[in-house]
Protein backbone atom coordinates (compact mmCIF):
# COMPACT_ATOMS: atom_id res chain seq x y z
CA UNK A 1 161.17 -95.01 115.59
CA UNK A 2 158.08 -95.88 113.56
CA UNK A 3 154.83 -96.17 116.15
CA UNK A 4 154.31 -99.66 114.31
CA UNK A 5 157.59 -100.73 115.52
CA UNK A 6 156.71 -99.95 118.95
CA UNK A 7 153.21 -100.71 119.66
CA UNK A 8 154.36 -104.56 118.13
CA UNK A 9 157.21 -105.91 119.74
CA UNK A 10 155.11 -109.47 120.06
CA UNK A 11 154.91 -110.36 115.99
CA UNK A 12 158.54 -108.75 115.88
CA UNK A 13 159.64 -111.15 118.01
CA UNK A 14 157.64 -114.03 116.87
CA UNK A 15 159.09 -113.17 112.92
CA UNK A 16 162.40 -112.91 114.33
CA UNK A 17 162.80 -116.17 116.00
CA UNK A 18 160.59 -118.44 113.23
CA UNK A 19 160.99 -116.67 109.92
CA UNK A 20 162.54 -117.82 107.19
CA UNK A 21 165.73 -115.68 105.36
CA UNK A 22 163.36 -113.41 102.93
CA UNK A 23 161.27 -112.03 106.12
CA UNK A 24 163.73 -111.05 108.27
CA UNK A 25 165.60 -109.30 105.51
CA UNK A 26 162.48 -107.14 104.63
CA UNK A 27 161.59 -106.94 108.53
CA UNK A 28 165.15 -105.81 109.29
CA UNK A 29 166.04 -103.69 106.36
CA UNK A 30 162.21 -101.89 105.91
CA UNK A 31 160.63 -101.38 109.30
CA UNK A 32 163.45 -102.31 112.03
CA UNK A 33 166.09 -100.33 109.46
CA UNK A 34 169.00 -101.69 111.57
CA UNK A 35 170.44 -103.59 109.14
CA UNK A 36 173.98 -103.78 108.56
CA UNK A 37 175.55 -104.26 105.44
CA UNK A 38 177.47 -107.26 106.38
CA UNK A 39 174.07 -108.52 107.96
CA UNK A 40 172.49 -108.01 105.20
CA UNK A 41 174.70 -109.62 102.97
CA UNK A 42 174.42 -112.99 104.97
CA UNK A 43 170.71 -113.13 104.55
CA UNK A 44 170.50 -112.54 100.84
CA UNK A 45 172.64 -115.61 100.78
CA UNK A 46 170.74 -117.16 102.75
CA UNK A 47 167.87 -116.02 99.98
CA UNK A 48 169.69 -117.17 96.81
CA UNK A 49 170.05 -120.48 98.80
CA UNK A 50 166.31 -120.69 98.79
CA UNK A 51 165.15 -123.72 96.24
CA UNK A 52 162.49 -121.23 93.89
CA UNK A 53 165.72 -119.21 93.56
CA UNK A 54 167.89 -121.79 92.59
CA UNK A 55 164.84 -122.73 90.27
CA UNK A 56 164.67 -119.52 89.02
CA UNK A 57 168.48 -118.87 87.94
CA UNK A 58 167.70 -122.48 85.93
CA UNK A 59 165.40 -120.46 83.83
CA UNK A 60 167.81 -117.41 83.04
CA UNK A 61 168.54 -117.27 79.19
CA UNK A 62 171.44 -116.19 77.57
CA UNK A 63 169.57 -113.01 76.38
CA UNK A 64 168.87 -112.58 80.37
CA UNK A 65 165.44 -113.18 79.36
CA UNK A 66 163.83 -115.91 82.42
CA UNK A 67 161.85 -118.33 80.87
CA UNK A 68 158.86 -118.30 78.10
CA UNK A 69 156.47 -115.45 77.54
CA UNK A 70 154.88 -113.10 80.28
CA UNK A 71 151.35 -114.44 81.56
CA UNK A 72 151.30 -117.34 78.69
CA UNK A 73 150.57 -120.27 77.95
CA UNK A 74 151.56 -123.28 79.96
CA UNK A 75 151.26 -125.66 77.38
CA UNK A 76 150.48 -125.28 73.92
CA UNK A 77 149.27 -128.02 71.45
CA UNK A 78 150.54 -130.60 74.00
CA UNK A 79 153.82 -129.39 74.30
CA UNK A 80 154.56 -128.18 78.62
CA UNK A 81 155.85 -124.57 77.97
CA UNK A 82 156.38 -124.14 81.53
CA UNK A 83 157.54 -126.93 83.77
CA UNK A 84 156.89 -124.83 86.85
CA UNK A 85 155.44 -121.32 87.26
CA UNK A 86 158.53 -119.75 87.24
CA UNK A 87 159.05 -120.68 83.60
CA UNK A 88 156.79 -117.33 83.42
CA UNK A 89 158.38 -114.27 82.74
CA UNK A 90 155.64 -112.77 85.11
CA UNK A 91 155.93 -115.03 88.24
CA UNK A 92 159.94 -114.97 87.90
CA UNK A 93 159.49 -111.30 87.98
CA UNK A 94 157.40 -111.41 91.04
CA UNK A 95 159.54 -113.99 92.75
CA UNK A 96 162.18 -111.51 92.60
CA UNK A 97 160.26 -108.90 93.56
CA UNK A 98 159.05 -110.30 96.68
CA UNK A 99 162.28 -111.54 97.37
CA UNK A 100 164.03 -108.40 97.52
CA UNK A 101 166.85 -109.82 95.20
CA UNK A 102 168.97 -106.33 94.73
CA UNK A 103 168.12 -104.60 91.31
CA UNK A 104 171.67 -104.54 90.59
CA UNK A 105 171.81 -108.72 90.53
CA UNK A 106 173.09 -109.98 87.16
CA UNK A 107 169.50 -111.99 87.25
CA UNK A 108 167.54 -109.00 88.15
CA UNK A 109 169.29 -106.54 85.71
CA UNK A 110 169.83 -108.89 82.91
CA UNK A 111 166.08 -109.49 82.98
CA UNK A 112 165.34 -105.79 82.63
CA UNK A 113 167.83 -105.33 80.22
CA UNK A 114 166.11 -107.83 77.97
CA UNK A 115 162.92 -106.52 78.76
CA UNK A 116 163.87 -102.86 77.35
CA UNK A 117 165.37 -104.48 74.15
CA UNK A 118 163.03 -105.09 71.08
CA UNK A 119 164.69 -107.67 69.57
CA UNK A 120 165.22 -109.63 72.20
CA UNK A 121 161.40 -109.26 73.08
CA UNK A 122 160.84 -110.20 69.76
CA UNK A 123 162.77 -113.44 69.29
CA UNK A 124 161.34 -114.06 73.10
CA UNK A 125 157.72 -113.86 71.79
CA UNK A 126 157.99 -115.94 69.12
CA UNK A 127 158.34 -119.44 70.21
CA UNK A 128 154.90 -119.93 69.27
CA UNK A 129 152.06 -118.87 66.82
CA UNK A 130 149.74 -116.75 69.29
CA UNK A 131 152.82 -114.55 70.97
CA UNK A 132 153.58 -113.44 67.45
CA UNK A 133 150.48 -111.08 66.94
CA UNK A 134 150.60 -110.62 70.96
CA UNK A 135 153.95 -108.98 70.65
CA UNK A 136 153.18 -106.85 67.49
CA UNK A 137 150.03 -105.47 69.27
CA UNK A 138 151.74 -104.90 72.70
CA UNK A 139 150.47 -101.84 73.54
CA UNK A 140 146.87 -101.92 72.61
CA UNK A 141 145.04 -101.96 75.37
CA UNK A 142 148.14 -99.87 77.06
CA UNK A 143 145.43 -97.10 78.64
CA UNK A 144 143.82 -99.69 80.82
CA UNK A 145 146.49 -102.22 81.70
CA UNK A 146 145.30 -104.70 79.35
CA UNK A 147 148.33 -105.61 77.16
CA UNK A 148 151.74 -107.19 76.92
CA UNK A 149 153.65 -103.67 77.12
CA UNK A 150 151.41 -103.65 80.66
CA UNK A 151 153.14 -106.30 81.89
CA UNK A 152 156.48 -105.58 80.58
CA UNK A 153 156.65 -102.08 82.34
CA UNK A 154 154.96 -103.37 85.42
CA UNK A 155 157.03 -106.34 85.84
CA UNK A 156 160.31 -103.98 85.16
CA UNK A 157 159.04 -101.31 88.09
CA UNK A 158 158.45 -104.12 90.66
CA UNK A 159 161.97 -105.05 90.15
CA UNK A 160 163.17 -101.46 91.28
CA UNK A 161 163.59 -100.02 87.44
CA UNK A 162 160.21 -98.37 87.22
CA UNK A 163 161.35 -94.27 87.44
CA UNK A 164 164.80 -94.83 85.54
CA UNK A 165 163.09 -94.47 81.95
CA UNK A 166 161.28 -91.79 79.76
CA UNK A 167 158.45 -94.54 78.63
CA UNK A 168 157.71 -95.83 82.16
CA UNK A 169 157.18 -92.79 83.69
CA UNK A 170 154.88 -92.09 80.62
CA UNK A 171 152.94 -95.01 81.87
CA UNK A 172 152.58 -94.03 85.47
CA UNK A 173 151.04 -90.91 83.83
CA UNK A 174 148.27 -93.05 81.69
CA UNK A 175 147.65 -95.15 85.12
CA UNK A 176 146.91 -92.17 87.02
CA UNK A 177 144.67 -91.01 84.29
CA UNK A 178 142.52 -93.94 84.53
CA UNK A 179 142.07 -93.74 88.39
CA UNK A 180 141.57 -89.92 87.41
CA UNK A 181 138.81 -90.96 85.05
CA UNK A 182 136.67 -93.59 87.26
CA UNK A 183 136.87 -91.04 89.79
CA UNK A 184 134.58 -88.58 87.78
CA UNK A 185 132.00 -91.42 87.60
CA UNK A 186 129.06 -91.97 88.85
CA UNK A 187 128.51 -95.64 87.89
CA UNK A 188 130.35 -98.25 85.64
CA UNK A 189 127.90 -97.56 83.24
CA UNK A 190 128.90 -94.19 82.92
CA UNK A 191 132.07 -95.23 81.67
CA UNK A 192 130.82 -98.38 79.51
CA UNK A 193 129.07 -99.40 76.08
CA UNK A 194 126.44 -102.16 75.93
CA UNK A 195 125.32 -104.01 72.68
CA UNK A 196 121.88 -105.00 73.91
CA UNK A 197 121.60 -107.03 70.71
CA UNK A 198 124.64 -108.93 70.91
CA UNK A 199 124.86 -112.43 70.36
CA UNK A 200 127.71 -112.86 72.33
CA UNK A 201 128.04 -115.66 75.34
CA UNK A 202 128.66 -113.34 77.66
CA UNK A 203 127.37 -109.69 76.76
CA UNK A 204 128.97 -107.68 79.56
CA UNK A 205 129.46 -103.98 79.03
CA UNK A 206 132.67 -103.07 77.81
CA UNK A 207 135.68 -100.18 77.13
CA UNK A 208 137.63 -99.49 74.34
CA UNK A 209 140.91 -100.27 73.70
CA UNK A 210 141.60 -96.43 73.86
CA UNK A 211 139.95 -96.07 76.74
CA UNK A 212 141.43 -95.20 80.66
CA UNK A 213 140.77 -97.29 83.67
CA UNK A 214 142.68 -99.32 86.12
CA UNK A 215 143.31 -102.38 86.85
CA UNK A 216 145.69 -104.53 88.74
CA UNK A 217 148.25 -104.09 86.93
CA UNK A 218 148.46 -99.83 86.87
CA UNK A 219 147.67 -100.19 90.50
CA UNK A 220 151.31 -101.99 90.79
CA UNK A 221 152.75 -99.64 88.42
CA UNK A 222 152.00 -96.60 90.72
CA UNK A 223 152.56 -98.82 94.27
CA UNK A 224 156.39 -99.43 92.80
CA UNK A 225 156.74 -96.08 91.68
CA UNK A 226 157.57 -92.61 92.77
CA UNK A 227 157.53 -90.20 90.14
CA UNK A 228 153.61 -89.96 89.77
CA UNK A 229 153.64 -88.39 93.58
CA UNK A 230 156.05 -85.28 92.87
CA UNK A 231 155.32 -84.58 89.38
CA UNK A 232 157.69 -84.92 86.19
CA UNK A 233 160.15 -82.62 86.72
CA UNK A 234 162.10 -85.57 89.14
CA UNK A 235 160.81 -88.36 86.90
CA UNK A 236 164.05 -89.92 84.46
CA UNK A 237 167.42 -90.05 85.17
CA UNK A 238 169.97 -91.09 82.69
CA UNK A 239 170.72 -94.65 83.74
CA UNK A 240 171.38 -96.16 87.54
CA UNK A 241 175.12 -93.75 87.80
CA UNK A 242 176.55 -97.59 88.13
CA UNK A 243 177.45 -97.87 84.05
CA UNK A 244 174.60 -100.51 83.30
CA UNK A 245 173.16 -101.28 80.48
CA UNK A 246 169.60 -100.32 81.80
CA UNK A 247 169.95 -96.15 81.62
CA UNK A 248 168.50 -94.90 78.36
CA UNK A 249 171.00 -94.72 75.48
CA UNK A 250 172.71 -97.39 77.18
CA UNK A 251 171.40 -100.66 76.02
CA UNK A 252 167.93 -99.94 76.68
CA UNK A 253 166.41 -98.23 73.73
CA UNK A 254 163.47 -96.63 73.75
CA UNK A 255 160.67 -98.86 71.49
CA UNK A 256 160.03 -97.09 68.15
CA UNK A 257 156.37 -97.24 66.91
CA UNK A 258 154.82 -97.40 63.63
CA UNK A 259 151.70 -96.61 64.45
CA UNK A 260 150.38 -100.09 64.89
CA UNK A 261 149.67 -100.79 68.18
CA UNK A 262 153.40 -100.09 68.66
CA UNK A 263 155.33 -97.94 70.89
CA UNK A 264 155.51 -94.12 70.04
CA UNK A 265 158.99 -92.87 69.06
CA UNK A 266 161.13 -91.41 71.58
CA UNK A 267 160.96 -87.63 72.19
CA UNK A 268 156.77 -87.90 72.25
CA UNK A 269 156.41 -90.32 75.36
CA UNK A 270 153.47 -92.73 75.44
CA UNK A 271 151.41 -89.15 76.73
CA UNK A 272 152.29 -87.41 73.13
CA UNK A 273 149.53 -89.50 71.50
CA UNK A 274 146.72 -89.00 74.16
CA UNK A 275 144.60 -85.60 74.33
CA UNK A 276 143.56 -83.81 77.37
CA UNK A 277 142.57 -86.32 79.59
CA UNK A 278 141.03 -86.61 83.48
CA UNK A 279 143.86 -85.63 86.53
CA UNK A 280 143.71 -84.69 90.21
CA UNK A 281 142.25 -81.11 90.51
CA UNK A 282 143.41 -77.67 91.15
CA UNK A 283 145.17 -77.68 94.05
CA UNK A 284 144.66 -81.52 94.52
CA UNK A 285 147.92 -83.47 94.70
CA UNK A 286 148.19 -86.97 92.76
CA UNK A 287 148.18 -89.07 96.17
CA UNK A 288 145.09 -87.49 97.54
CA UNK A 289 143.26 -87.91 94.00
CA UNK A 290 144.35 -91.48 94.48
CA UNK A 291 142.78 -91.84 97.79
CA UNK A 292 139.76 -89.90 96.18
CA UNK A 293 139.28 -92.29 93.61
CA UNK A 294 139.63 -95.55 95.69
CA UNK A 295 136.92 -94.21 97.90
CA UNK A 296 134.72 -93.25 95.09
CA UNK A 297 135.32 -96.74 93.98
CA UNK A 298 133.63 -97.89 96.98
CA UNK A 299 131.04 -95.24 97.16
CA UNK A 300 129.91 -96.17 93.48
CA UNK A 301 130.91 -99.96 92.46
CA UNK A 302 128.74 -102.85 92.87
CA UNK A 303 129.52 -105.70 93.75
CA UNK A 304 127.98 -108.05 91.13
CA UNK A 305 129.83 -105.48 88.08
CA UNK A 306 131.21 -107.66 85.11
CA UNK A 307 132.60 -105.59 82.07
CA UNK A 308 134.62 -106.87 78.97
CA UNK A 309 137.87 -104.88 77.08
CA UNK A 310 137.27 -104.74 73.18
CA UNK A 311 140.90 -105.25 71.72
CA UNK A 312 141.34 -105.64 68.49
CA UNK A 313 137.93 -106.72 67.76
CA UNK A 314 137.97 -109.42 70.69
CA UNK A 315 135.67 -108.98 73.96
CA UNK A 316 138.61 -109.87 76.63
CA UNK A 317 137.89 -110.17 80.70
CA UNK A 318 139.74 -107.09 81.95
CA UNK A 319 143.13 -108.20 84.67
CA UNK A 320 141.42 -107.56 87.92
CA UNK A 321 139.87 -103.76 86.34
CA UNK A 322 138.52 -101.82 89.10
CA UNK A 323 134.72 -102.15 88.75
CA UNK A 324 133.82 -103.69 92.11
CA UNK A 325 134.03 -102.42 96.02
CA UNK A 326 138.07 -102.90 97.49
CA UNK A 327 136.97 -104.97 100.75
CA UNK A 328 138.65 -103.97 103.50
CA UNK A 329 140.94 -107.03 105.32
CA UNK A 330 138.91 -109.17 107.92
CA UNK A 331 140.55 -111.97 109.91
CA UNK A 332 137.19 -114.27 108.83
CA UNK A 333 137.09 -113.85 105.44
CA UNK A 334 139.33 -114.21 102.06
CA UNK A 335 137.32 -111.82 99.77
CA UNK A 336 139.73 -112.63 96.39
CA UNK A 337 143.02 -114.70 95.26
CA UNK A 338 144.87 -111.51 95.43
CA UNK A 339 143.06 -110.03 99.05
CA UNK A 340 145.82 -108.86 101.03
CA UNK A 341 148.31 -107.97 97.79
CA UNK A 342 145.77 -105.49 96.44
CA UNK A 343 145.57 -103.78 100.10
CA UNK A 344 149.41 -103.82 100.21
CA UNK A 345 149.93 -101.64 96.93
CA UNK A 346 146.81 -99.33 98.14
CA UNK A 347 148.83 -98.64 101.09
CA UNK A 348 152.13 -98.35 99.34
CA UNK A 349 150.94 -95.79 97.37
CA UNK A 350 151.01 -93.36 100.13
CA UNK A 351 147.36 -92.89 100.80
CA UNK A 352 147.59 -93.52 104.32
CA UNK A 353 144.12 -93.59 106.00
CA UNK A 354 142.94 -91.02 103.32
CA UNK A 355 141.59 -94.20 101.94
CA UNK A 356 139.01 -95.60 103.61
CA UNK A 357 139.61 -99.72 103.20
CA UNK A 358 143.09 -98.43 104.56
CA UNK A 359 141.64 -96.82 107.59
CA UNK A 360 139.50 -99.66 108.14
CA UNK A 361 141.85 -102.14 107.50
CA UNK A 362 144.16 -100.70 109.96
CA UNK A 363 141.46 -101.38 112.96
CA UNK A 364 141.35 -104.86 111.99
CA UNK A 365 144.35 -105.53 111.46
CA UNK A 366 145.52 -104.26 114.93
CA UNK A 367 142.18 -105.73 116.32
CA UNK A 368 143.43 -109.64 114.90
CA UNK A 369 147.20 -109.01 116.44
CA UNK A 370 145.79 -108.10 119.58
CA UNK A 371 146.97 -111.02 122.09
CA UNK A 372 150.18 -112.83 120.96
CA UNK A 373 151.07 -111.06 117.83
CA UNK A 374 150.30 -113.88 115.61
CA UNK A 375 147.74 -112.82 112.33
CA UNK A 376 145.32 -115.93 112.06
CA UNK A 377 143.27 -116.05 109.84
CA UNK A 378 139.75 -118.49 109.60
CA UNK A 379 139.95 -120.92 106.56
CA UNK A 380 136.61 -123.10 107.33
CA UNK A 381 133.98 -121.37 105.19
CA UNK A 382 134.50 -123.21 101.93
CA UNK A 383 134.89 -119.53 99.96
CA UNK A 384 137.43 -119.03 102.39
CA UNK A 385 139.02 -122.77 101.63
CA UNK A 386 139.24 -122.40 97.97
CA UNK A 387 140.86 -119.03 98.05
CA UNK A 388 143.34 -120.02 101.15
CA UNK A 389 146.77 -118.54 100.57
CA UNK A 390 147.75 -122.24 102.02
CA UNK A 391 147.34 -123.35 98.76
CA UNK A 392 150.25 -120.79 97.19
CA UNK A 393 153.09 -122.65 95.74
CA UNK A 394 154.93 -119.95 93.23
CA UNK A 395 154.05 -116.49 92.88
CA UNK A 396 151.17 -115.53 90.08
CA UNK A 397 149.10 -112.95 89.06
CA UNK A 398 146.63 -115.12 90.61
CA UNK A 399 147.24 -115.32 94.01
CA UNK A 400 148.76 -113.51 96.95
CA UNK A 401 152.72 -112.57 98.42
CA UNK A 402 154.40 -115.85 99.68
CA UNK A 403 157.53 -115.19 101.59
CA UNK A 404 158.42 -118.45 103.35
CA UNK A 405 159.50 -121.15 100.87
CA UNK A 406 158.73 -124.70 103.02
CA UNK A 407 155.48 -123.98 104.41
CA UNK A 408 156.16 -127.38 106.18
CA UNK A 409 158.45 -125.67 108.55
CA UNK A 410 156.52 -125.03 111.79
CA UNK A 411 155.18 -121.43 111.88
CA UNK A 412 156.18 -120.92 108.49
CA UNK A 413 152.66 -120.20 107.42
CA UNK A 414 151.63 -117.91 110.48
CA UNK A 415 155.17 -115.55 109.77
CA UNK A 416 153.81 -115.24 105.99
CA UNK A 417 150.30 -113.96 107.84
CA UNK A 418 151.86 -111.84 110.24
CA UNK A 419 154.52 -110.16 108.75
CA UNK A 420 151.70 -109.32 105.59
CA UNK A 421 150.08 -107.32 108.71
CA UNK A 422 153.31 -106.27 109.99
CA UNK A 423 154.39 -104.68 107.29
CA UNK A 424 150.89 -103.18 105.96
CA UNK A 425 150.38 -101.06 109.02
CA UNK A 426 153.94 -99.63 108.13
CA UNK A 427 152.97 -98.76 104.95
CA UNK A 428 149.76 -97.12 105.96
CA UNK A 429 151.62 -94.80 108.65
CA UNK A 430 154.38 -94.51 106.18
């Protein structure tokens, strides 16, 4: 039995008796593990009973594309694109995610399906003027997390399809690379270009299109992902054995390039058209150069670091890049909209308390159980206010895991807290 399982009995209890259908699956199936089939069974229908579900399935296109775009407009020229979040291709993707819904689901695999398929992609991103040129210059920006193709092959691994095929595995390869690369560095500016004489609004430094570094989005790609920790020899199977559309050759074709900001053929990988580039050392194994680098992060960031991606000619605000210090989780204080998620993936990555916000986040975690089991957390400062995970209605790149789907049901609020802290000390002894 896992110590965490042990040493908690109080917030098992308290998740058992007042969580909603989506906890106690992921309680019961991830760190209890005595979930039966049958039991399980009865609580995803308990899950696709759940009203953001229901909303979801509303979205699902013939194509088994969900919704309009992937982190896009809302409304465009006065016309509502999305009539709830989960019109997004990127929340629906989380929703299901966090839900757990099975990767084998005709929602979930559809959705893949769709997402591996060019021309679907294509006729998807073109329901309005900007998502044209978006789509046709999808992977610039692919090194540092910055584009479309980003989000595509993130959004795919979250949903349990992210070491099934040759190009996604690629990427878990570049997003190493540019946790390999900040860990070399002794500052951001060490790793940026300034225009002094700029004229722009706001002259940050910046990176190149071309250039590695990681963000919030290759963070998730390697959290989700397994193939990056054992090297490529285990990396891609040849579909999911079930006869889905989803295995390579089967539906799913690798994206052909043309040398314009398009995929590279298949044979060459994404890693065909990059040149020797920054990796764990001799002897070092990817994990431990991953705990390296998010500790170097810390040693070297500052917190008041601002930088800018050039893509195509256009100074863009990087997704979350990693430029500043990873605060470690405190009871008093809600440091960003995406606090606890970004310590989650840290710790799924395997780390452990190699890392040090892990290690330190471990103490207060276990320090802020201590008592009845309950995580509570302080909401008064106004920072604290404004960023309050309260305020979560649909998932978003924005903001933080919501489990419980009525936070008007008593408790519901405190099980979302507790089993976050529940399951993050699993993950860092795991």
């Amino acid at each position: 039995m896992n110590n965490i399982v042990s040493a908690h009995t109080k917030s098992i209890d308290f998740l058992l008796e007042n969580a909603g259908p989506v906890i106690r699956y992921r309680l019961r199936r991830d760190i209890l593990q005595d979930l039966t089939p049958g039991e399980g069974e009865s609580l995803l229908e308990q899950i696709y009973r759940l009203h953001p579900f229901v909303l979801l399935q509303s979205y699902v296109k013939p194509d088994g594309y969900i919704g309009s775009g992937m982190h896009s407009w809302d409304n465009w020229r006065g016309q509502v694109l999305h009539e709830t979040p989960l019109q997004d291709g990127e929340s629906a993707a989380r929703l299901l995610s966090y839900y757990c819904i099975p990767k084998r689901h005709p929602v979930v695999a559809g959705f893949v399906a769709a997402m591996r398929d060019e021309e679907i992609l294509r006729k998807e991103f073109s329901y309005i003027p900007p998502e044209i040129p978006r789509f046709e210059k999808r992977f610039v920006g692919l090194n540092n997390g910055n584009c479309l193709q980003a989000l595509l092959y993130t959004m795919q691994a979250m949903l349990g399809y992210g070491d099934d095929f040759e190009d996604l595995v690629d990427f878990q390869q570049i997003c190493l690379k540019g946790f390999a690369r900040v860990a070399q560095a002794r500052s951001l500016e060490e790793l940026t270009k300034y225009d002094a004489g700029a004229k722009r609004k706001y002259n940050y430094p910046y990176i190149e299109a071309e250039d590695y570094f990681p963000d919030a989005y290759t963070l998730a790609m390697l959290a989700y992902t397994k193939s990056w920790r054992g090297g490529r020899e285990e990396a891609v199977t040849q579909g999911d054995g079930t006869g889905s559309a989803l295995g390579k050759g089967k539906g799913a074709p690798a994206m052909q390039g043309d040398g314009t900001g398009s995929a590279p053929g298949k044979g060459k990988g994404v890693l065909a058209m990059q040149g020797e580039e920054p990796g764990p050392a001799p002897g070092e194994t990817p994990v431990s150069m991953m705990a390296r680098a998010l500790n170097h992060i810390n040693a070297v960031m500052r917190p008041d670091n601002e930088m800018h991606v050039r893509i195509c000619g256009k100074y863009v605000a990087p997704c979350f890049a990693m430029i500043r210090p990873i605060r470690a989780f405190r009871s008093d204080l809600i440091d960003t909209v995406t606090y606890r998620r970004v310590l989650s993936e840290i710790a799924m990555l395997g780390v452990g308390q190699q890392a040090d916000v892990i290690r330190e986040s471990v103490a207060n975690v276990e320090e802020a159980l201590d008592g009845d089991g309950v995580l509570r957390m302080d909401f008064s400062a106004p920072h604290n206010k404004r960023y309050s995970p309260r305020r979560i209605e649909y998932p978003s790149p924005y903001g933080d895991v919501r489990l419980e789907a009525d936070y008007g049901q008593k408790n519901a609020f405190l099980c979302d807290l507790t089993f976050w802290a529940l399951e993050f000390l699993w993950l860092a002894e795991t």
